[in-house]
C-alpha atoms as a PDB file:
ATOM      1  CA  UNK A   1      97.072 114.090  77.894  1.00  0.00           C
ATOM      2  CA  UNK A   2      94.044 113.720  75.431  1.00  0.00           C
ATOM      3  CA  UNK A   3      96.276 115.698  72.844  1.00  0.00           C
ATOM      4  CA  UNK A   4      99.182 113.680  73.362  1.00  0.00           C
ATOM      5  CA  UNK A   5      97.002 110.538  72.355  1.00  0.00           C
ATOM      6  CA  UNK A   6      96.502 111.198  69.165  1.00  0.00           C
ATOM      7  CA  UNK A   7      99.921 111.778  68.762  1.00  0.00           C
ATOM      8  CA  UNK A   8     100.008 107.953  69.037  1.00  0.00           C
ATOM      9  CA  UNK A   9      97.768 107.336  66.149  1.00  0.00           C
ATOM     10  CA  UNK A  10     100.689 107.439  63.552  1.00  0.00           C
ATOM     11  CA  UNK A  11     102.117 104.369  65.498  1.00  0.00           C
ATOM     12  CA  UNK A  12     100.517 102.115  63.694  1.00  0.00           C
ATOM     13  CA  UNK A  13     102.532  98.918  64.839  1.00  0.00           C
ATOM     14  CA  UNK A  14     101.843 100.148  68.186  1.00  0.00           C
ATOM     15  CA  UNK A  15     101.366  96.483  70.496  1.00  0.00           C
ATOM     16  CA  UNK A  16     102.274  97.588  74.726  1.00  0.00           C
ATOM     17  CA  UNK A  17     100.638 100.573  76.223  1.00  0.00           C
ATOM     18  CA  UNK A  18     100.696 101.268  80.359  1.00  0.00           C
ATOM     19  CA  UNK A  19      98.926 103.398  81.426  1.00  0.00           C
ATOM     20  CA  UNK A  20      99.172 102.205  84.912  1.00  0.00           C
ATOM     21  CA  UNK A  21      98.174 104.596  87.517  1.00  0.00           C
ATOM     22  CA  UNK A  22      97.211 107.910  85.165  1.00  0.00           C
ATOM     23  CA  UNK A  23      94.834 109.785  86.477  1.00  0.00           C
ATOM     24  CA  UNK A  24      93.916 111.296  83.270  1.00  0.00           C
ATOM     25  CA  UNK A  25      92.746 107.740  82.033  1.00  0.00           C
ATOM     26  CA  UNK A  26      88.695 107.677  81.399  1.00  0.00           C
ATOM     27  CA  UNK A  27      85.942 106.341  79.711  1.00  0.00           C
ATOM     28  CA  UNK A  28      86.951 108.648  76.397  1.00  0.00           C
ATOM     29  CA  UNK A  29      90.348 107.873  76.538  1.00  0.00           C
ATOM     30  CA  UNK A  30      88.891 104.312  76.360  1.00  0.00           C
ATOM     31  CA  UNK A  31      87.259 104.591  73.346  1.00  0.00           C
ATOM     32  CA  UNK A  32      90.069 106.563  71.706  1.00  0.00           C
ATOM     33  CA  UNK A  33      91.912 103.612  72.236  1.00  0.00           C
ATOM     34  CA  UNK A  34      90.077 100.964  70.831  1.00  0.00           C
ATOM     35  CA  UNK A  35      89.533 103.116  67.905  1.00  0.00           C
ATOM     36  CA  UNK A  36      93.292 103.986  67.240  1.00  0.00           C
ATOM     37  CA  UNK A  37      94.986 100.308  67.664  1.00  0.00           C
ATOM     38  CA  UNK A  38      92.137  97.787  67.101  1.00  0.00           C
ATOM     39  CA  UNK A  39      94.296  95.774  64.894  1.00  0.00           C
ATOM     40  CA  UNK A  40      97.699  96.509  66.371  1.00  0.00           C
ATOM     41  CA  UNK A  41      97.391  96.218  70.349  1.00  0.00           C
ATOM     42  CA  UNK A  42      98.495  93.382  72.159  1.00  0.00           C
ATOM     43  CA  UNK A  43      99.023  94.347  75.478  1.00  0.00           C
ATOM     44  CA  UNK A  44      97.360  97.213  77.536  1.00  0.00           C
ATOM     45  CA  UNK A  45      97.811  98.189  81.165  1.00  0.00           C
ATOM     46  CA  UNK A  46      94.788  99.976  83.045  1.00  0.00           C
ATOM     47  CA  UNK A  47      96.153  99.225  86.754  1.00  0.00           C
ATOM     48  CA  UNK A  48      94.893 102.246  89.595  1.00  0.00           C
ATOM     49  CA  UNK A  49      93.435 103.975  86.969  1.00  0.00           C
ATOM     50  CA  UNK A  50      90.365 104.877  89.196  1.00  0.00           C
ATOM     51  CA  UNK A  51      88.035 107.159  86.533  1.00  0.00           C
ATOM     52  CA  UNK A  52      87.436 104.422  84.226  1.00  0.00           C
ATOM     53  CA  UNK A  53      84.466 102.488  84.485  1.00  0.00           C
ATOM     54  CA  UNK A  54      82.586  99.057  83.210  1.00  0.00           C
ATOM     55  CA  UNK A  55      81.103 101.277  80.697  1.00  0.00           C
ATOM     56  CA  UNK A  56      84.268 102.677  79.455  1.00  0.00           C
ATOM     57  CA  UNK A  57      86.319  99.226  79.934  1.00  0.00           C
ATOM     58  CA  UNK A  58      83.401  97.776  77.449  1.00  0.00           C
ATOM     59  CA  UNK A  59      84.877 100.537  75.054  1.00  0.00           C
ATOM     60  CA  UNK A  60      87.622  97.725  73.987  1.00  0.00           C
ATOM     61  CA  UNK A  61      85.970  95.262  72.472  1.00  0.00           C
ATOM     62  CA  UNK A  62      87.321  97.054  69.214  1.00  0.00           C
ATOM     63  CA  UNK A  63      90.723  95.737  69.948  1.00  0.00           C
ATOM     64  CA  UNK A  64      90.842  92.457  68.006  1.00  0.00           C
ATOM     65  CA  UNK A  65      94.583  91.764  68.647  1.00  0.00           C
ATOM     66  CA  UNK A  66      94.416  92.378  72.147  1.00  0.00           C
ATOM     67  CA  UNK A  67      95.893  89.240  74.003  1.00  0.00           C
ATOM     68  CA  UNK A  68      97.057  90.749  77.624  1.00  0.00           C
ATOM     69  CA  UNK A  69      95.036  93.248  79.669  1.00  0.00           C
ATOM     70  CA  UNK A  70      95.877  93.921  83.553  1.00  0.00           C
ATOM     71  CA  UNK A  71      93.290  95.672  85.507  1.00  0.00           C
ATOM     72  CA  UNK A  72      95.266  95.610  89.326  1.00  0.00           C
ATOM     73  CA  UNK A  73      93.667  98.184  91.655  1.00  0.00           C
ATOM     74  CA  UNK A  74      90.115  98.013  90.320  1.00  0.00           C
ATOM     75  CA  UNK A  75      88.054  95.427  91.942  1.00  0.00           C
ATOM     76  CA  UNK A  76      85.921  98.862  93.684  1.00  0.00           C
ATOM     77  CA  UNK A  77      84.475  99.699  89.716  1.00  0.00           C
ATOM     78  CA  UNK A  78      81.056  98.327  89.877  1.00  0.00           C
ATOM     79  CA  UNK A  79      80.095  95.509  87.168  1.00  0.00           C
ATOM     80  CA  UNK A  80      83.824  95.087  86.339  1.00  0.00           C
ATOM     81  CA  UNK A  81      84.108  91.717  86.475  1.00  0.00           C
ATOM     82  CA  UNK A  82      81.339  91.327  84.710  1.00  0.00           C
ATOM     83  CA  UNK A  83      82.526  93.354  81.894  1.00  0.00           C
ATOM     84  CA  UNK A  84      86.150  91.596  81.820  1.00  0.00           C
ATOM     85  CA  UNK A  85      84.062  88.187  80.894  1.00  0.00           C
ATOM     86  CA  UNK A  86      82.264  89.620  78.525  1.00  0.00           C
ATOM     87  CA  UNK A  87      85.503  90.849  77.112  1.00  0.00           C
ATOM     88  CA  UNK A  88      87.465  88.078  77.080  1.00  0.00           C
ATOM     89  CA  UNK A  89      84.217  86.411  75.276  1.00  0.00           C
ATOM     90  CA  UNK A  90      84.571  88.751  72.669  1.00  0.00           C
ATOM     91  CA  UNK A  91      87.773  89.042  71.848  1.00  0.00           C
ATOM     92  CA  UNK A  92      89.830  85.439  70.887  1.00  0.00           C
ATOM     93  CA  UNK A  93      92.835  84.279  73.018  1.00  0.00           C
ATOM     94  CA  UNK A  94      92.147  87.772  75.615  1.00  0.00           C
ATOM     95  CA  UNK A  95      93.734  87.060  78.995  1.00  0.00           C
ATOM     96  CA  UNK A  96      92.900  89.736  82.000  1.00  0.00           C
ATOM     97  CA  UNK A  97      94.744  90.098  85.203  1.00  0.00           C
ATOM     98  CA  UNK A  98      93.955  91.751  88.612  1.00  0.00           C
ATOM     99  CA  UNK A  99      90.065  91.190  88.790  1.00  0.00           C
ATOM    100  CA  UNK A 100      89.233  88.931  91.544  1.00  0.00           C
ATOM    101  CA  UNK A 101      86.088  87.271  90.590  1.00  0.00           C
ATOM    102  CA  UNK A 102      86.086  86.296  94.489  1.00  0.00           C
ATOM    103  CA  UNK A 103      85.028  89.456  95.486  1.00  0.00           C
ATOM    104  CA  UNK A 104      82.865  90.200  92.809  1.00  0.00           C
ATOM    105  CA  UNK A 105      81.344  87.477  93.834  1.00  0.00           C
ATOM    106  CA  UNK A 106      81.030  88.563  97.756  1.00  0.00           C
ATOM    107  CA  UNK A 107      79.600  92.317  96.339  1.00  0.00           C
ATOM    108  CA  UNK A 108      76.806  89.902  94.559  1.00  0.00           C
ATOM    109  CA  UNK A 109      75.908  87.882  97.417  1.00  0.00           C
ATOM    110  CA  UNK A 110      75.613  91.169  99.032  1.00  0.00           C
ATOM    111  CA  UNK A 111      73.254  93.019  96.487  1.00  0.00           C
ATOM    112  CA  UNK A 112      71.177  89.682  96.792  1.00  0.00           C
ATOM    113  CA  UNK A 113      70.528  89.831 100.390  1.00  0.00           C
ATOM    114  CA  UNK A 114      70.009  93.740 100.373  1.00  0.00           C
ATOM    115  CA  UNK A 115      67.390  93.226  97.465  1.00  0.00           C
ATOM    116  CA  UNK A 116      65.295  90.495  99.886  1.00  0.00           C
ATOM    117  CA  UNK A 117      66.022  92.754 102.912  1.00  0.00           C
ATOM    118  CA  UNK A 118      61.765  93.213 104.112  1.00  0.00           C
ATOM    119  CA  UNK A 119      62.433  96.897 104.302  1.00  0.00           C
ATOM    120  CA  UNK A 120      63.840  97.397 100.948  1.00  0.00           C
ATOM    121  CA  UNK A 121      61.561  97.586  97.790  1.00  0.00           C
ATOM    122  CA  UNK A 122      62.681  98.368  94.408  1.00  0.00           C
ATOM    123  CA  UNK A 123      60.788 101.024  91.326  1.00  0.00           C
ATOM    124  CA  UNK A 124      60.971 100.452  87.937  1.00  0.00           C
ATOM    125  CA  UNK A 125      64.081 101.698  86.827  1.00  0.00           C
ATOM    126  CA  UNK A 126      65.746  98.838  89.129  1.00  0.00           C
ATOM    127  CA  UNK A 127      66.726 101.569  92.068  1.00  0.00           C
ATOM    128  CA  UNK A 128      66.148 100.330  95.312  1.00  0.00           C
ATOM    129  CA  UNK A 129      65.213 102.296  98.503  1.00  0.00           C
ATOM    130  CA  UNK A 130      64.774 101.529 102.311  1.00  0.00           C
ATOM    131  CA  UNK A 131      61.889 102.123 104.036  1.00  0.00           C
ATOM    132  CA  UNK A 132      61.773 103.218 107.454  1.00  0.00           C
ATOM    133  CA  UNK A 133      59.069 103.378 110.214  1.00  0.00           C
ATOM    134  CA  UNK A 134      57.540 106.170 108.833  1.00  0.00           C
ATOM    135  CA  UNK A 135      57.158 105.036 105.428  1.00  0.00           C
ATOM    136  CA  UNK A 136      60.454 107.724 103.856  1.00  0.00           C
ATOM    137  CA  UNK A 137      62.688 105.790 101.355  1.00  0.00           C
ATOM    138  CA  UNK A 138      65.966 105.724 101.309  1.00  0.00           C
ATOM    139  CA  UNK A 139      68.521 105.149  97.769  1.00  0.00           C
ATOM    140  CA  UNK A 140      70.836 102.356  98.650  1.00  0.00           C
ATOM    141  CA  UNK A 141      71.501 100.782  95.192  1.00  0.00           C
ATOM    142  CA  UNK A 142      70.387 101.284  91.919  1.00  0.00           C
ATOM    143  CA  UNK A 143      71.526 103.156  88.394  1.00  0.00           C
ATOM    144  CA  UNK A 144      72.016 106.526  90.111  1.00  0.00           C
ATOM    145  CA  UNK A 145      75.520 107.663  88.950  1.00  0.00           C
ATOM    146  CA  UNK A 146      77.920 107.266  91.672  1.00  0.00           C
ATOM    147  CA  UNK A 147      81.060 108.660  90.624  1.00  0.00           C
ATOM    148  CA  UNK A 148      81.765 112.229  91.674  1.00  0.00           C
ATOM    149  CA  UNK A 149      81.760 115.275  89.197  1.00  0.00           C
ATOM    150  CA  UNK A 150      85.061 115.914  89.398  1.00  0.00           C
ATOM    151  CA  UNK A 151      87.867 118.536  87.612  1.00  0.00           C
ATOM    152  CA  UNK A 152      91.481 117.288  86.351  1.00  0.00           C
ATOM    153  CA  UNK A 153      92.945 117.899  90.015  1.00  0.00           C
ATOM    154  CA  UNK A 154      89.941 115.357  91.053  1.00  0.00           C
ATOM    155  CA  UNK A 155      88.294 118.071  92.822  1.00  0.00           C
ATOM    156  CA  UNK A 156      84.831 117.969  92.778  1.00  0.00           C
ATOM    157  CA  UNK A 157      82.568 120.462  90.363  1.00  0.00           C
ATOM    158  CA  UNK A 158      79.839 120.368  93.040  1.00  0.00           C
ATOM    159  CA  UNK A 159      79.716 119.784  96.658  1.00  0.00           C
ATOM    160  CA  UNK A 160      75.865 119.215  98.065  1.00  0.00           C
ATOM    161  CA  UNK A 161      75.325 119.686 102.094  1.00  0.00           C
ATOM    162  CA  UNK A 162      71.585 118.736 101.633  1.00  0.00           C
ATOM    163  CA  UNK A 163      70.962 116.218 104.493  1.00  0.00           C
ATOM    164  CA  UNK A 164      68.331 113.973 104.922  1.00  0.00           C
ATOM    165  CA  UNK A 165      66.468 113.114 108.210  1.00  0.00           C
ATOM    166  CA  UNK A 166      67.580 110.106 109.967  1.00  0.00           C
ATOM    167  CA  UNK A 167      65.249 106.834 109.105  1.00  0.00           C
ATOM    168  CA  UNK A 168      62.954 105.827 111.698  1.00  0.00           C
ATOM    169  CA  UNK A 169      64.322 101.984 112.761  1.00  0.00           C
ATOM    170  CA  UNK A 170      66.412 100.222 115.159  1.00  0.00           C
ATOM    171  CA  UNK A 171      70.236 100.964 115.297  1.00  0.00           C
ATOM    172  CA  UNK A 172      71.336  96.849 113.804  1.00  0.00           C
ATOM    173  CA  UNK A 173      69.081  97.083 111.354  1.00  0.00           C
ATOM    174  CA  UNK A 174      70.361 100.500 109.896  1.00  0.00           C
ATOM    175  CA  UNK A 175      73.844  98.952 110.199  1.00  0.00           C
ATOM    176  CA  UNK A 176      72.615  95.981 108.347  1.00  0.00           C
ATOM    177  CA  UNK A 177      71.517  97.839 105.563  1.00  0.00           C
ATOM    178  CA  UNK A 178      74.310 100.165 105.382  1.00  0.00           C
ATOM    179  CA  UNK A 179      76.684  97.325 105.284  1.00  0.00           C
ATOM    180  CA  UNK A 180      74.687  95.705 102.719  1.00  0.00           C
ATOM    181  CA  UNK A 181      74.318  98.590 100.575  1.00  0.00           C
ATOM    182  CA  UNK A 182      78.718  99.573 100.817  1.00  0.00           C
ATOM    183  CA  UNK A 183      77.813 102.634 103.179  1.00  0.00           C
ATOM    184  CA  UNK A 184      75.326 104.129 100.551  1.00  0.00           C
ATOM    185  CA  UNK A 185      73.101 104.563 103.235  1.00  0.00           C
ATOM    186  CA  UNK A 186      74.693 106.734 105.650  1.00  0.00           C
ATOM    187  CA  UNK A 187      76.277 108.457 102.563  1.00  0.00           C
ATOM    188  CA  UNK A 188      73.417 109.756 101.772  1.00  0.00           C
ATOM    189  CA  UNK A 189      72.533 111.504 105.281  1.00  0.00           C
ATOM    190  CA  UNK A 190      76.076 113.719 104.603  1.00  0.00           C
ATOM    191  CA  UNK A 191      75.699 114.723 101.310  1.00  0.00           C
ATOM    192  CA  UNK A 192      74.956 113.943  97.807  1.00  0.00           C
ATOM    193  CA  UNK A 193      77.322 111.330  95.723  1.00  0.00           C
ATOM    194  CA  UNK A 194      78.131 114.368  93.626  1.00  0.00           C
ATOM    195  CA  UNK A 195      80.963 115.300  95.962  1.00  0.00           C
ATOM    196  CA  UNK A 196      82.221 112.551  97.809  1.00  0.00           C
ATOM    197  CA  UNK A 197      82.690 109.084  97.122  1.00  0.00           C
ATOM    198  CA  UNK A 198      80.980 106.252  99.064  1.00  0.00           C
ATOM    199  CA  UNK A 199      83.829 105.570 102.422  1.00  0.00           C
ATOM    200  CA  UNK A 200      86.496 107.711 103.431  1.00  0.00           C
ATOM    201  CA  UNK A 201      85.298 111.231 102.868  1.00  0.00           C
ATOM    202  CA  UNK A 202      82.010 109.875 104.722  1.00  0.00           C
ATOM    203  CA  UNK A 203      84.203 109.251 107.736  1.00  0.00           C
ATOM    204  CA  UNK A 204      86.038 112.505 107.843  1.00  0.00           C
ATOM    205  CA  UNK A 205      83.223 114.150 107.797  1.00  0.00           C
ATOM    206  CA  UNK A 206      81.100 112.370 110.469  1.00  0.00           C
ATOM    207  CA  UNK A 207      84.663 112.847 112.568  1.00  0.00           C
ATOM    208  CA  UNK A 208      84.746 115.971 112.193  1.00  0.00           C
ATOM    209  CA  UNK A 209      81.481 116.717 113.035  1.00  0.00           C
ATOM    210  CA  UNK A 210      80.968 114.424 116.069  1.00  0.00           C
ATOM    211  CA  UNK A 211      84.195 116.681 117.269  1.00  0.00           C
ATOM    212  CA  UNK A 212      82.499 119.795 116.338  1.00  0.00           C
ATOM    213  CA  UNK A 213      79.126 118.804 118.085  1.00  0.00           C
ATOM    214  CA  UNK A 214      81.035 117.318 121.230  1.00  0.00           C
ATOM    215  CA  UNK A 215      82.243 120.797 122.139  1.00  0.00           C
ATOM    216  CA  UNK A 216      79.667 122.879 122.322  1.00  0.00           C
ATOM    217  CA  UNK A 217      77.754 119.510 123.755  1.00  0.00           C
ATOM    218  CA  UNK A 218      75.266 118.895 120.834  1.00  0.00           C
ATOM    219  CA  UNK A 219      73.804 115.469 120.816  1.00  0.00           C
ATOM    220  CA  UNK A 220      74.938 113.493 118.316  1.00  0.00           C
ATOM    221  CA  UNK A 221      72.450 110.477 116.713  1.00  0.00           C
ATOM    222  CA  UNK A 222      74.089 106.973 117.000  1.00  0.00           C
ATOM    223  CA  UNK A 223      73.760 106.403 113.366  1.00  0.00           C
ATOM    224  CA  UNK A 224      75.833 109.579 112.502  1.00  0.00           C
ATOM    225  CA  UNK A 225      78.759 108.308 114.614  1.00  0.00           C
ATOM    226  CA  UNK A 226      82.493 107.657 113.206  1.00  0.00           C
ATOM    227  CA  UNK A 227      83.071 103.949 112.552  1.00  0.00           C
ATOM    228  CA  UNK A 228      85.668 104.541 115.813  1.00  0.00           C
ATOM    229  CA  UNK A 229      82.537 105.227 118.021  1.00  0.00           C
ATOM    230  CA  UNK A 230      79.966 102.813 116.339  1.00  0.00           C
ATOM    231  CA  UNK A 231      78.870 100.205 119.102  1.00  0.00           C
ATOM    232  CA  UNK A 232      79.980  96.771 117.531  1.00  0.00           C
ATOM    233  CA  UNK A 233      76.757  95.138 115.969  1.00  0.00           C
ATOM    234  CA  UNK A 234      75.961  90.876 116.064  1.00  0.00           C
ATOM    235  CA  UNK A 235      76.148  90.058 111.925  1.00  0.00           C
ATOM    236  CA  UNK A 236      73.681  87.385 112.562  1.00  0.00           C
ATOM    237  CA  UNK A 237      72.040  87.040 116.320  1.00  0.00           C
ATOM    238  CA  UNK A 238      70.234  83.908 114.898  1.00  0.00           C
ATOM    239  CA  UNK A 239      73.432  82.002 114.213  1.00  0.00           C
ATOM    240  CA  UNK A 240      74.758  83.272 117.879  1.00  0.00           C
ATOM    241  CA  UNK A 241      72.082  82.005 119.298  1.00  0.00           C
ATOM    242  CA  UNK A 242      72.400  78.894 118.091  1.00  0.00           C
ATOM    243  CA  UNK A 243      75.886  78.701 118.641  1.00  0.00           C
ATOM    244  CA  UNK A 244      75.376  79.203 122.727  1.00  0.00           C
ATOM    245  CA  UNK A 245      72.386  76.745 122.826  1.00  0.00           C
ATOM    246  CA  UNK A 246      74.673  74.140 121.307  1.00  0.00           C
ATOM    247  CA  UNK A 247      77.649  75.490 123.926  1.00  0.00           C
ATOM    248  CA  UNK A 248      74.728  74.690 126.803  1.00  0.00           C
ATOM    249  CA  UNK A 249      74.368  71.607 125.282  1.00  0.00           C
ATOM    250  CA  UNK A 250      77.979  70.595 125.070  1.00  0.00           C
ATOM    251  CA  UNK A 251      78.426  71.520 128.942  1.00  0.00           C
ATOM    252  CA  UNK A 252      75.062  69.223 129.694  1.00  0.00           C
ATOM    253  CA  UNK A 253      76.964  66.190 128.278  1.00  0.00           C
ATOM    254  CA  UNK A 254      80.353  66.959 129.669  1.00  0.00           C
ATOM    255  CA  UNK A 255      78.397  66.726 133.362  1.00  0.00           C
ATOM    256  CA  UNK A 256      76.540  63.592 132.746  1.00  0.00           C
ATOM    257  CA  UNK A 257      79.400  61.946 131.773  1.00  0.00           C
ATOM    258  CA  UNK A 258      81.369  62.848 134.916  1.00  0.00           C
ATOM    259  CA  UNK A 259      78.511  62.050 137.006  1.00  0.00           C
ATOM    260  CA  UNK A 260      78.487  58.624 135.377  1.00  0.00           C
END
């Protein structure tokens, strides 16, 4: 694939490219790109192509002529939508599709409240780490690199089965900060982000294991449970709370009126 780009570079009129779901597509093909057609390129489609990233995406700003880019598939890149506004402030008349600012937007609101979680305290390189009872920390967000090593068949280069021992602290607020950090947390007591990604492969392999262990009747910690045997956690007790104390008050004025 990388040879066959720069087979492209004698078409110099060259203004639609889709490359819409390649998996070949990356953060060098990027800047191959923008250094090929920046005056030429008009339209560009980067839909499902999952092994680009902000960083790479930034690699366009080259393309001057560039009026339509679609980016469907890719609101799970982190700082995407970020980087498609500082795109289309940079290049004139630049329309992108397929980013929903919405959810960017949610993944914020959820960084914020991880970042003023009372467990969670943050070094100088901007990671951030839980703390449990015992005073361990834990990575759930920061500038560690996330994606996996992977080869061209997206299998990974290395696979690390180091575990971690389970933080000291009640079951809600691990779940809290697991959902807070996108499942970094628990990640992190399977393996090492060099081999997985942050969801799915996490699940198989707690599955898997809670199968494994259930035969040959090994206990199995709560917090290392599949999502299918999690027990269902209250988001936000305060607000339920609430929500019954104004239900008790609701049923103490429907009885005074019919005693009236």
């Amino acid at each position: 694939m990388f040879e066959g780009l720069e087979n492209l570079a004698s078409l110099r009129h060259l203004r639609l490219l889709r490359l819409a779901g390649c998996c070949y597509a990356d953060d060098w093909m990027m800047s191959r790109i923008g250094a090929l057609f920046p005056e030429s390129l008009e339209m560009l489609d980067l839909s499902d192509c999952t092994r680009i990233t902000a960083k790479g995406l930034a690699g366009l700003r080259t393309l001057k002529k560039l009026r339509y880019l679609r980016l469907e598939g890719m609101d799970h890149v982190k700082d995407i939508a970020k980087t498609a506004l500082l795109l289309e402030e940079s290049i004139p008349n630049l329309r992108i599709f397929g980013i929903s600012y919405e959810n960017a937007m949610q993944l914020l609101q959820k960084e914020i409240e991880l970042l003023a979680n009372d467990r969670v305290i943050t070094d100088a390189k901007g990671n951030a780490y839980a703390e449990d009872d015992d005073g361990r920390l834990f990575y759930v967000a920061g500038r560690v690199n996330e994606r996996p090593a992977v080869t061209d068949d997206d299998k990974p280069l290395m696979t690390s089965t180091i575990r971690r021992e389970l933080p000291e602290m009640e079951i809600a607020e691990f779940e809290r900060l697991d959902e807070l950090s996108g499942g970094k947390l628990r990640h992190l007591l399977v393996g090492s982000p060099s081999g997985y990604s942050w969801t799915q492969e996490v699940e198989t392999i707690l599955s898997f294991e809670e199968k494994w262990k259930k035969k040959r009747g090994i206990p199995v910690d709560q917090k290392l449970l599949p999502k299918s045997k999690r027990m269902p956690q209250l988001k936000d007790p305060v607000v339920s709370t609430n929500n019954s104390l104004l239900d008790k008050q609701e049923e103490h004025i429907l009885i005074e009126d019919k005693m009236r």
